[in-house]
Protein backbone atom coordinates (compact mmCIF):
# COMPACT_ATOMS: atom_id res chain seq x y z
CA UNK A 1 20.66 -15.12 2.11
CA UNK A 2 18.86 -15.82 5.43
CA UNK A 3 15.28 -17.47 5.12
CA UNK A 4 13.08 -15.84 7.38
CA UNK A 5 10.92 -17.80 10.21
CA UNK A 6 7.22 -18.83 9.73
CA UNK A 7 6.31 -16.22 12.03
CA UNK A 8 8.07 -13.51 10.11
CA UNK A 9 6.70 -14.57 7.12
CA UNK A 10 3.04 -14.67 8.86
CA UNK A 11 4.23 -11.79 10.39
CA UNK A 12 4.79 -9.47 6.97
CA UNK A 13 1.84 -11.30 5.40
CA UNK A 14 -0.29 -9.27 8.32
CA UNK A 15 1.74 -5.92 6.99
CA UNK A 16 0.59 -5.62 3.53
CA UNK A 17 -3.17 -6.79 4.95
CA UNK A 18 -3.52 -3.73 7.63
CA UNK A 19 -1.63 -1.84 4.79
CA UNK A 20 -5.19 -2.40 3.03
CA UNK A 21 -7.18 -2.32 6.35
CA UNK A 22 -6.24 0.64 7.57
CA UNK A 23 -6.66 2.39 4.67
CA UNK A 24 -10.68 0.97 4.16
CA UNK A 25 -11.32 1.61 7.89
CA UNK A 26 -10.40 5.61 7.09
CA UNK A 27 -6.89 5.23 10.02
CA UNK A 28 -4.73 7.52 8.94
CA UNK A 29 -2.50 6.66 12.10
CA UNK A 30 -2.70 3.35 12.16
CA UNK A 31 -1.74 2.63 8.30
CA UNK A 32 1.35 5.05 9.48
CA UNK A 33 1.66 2.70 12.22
CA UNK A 34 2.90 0.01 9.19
CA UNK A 35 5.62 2.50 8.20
CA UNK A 36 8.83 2.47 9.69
CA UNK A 37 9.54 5.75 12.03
CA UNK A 38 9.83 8.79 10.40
CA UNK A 39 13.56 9.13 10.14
CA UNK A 40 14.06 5.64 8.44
CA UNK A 41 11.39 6.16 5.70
CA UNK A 42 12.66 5.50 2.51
CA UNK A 43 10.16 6.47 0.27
CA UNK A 44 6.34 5.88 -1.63
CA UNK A 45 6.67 6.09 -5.34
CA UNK A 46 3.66 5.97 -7.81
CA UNK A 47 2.97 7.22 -11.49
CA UNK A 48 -1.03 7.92 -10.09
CA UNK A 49 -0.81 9.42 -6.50
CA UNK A 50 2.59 11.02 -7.21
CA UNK A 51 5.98 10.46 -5.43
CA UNK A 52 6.39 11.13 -1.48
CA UNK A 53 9.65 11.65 0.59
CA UNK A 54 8.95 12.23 3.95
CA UNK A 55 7.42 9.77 5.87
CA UNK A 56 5.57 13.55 7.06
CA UNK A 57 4.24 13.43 3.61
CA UNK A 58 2.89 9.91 3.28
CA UNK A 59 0.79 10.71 6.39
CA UNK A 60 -0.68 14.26 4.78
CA UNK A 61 -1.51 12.53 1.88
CA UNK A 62 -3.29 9.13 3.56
CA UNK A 63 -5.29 11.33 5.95
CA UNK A 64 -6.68 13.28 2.39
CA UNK A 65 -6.77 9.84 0.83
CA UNK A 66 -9.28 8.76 3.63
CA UNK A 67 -10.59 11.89 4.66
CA UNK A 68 -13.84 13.35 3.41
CA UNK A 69 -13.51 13.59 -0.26
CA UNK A 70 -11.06 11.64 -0.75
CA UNK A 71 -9.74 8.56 -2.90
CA UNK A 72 -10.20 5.85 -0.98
CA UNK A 73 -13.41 6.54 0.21
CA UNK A 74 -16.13 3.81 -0.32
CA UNK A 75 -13.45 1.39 -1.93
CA UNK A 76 -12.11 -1.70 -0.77
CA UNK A 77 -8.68 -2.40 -1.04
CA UNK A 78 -6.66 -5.95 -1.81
CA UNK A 79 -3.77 -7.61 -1.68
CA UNK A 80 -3.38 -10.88 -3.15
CA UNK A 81 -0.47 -12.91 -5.09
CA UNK A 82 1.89 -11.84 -2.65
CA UNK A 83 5.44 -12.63 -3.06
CA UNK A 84 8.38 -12.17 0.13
CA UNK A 85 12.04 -12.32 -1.33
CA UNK A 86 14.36 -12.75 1.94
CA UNK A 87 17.05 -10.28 1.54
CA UNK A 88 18.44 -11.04 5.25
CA UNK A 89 17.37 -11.67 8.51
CA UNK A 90 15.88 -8.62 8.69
CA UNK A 91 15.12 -7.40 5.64
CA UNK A 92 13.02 -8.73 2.60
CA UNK A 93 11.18 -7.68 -0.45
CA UNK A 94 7.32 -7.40 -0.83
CA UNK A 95 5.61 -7.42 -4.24
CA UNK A 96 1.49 -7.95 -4.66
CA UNK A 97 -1.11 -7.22 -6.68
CA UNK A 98 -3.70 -4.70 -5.67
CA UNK A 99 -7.16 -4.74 -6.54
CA UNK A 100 -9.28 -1.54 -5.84
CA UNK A 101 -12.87 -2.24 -5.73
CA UNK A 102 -15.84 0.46 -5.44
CA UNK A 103 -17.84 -0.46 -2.74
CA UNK A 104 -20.02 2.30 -1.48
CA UNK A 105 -21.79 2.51 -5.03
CA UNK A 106 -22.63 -0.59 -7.22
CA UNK A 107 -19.71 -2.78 -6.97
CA UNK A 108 -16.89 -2.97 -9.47
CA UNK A 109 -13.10 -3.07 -9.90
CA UNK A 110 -12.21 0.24 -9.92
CA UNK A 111 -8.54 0.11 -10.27
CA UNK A 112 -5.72 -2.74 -10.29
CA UNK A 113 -1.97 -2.65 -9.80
CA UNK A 114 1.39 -4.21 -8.55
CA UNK A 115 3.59 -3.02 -5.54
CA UNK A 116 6.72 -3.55 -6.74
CA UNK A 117 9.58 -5.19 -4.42
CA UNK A 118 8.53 -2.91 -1.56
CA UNK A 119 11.19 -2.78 1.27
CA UNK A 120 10.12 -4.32 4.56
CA UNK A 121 12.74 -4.62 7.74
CA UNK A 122 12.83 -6.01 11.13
CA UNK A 123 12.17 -3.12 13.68
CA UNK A 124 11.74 -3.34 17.61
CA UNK A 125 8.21 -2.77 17.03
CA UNK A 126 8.01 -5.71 14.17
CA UNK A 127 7.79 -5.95 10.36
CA UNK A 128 7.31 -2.11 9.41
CA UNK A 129 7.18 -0.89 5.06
CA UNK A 130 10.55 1.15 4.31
CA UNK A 131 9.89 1.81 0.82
CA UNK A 132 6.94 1.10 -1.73
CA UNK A 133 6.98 1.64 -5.39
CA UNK A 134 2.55 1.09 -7.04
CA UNK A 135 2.86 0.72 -10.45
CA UNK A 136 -0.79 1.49 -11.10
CA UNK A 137 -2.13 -0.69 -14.11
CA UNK A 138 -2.81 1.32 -17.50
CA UNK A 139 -6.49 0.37 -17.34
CA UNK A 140 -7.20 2.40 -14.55
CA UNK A 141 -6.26 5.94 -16.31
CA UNK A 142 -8.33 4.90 -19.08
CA UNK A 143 -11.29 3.97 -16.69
CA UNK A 144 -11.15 7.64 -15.42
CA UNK A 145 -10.66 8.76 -18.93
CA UNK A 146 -13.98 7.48 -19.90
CA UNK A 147 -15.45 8.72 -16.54
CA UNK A 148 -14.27 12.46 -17.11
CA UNK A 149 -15.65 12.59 -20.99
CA UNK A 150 -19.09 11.06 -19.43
CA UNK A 151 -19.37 7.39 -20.84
């Protein structure tokens, strides 16, 4: 195994931050900009938002996400506890914890959850997100259980 430089490591910590970012500032294009290009995408997988193929598909479903309506509107996302596995000089594996909090209303956690050994590589254009698994915390379904039946 290769250990990665400082600067790579500072490097993919700055990733999974503008992952968050992006998303909170509504940039559909720019959070695609922390993707690797569309032919190399290897793949978004998660039990809540569903699982998406095409790096084509990630972007239709982040410009809903932020869009009017959607998701991620009026939250604030964050990544903390965040863990790089070296895999090679180019390569490693990403897993943090995600904290979803409502922001636009009263504040509260919303939602919690772990991206699991996401894929990150070493493209001309820097540290870019291959593949990402969310493994959305079992708390959060019964959050919007309560919500839908009123309480």
């Amino acid at each position: 195994m290769h250990p990665l430089t400082a600067s790579d490591v500072a490097e993919i910590h700055n990733l999974v931050a503008l992952y968050c970012v992006t998303t909170d500032n509504a940039d559909a294009d720019a959070f695609m900009r922390t993707w690797v290009e569309p032919a190399d995408f290897g793949g978004y997988d998660s039990g809540a938002f569903g699982k998406l193929d095409t790096w084509q598909q990630m972007h239709e479903f982040e410009k809903h996400h932020v869009g009017p309506g959607g998701m991620a509107n009026g939250k604030r996302h964050l990544s903390m506890n965040i863990v790089i596995e070296p895999v090679s000089a180019t390569e490693a594996h990403v897993t943090n914890d995600l904290v979803v909090l409502e922001v636009a209303e009263v504040p509260h956690v919303l939602a919690t959850g772990r991206y699991d050994k996401s894929l990150v590589v070493k493209t001309p254009k820097g540290w870019r997100f291959k593949r990402r698994t969310l493994n959305v915390d079992s708390g959060f379904f019964k959050l919007t259980a309560q919500s839908q039946a009123g309480h």
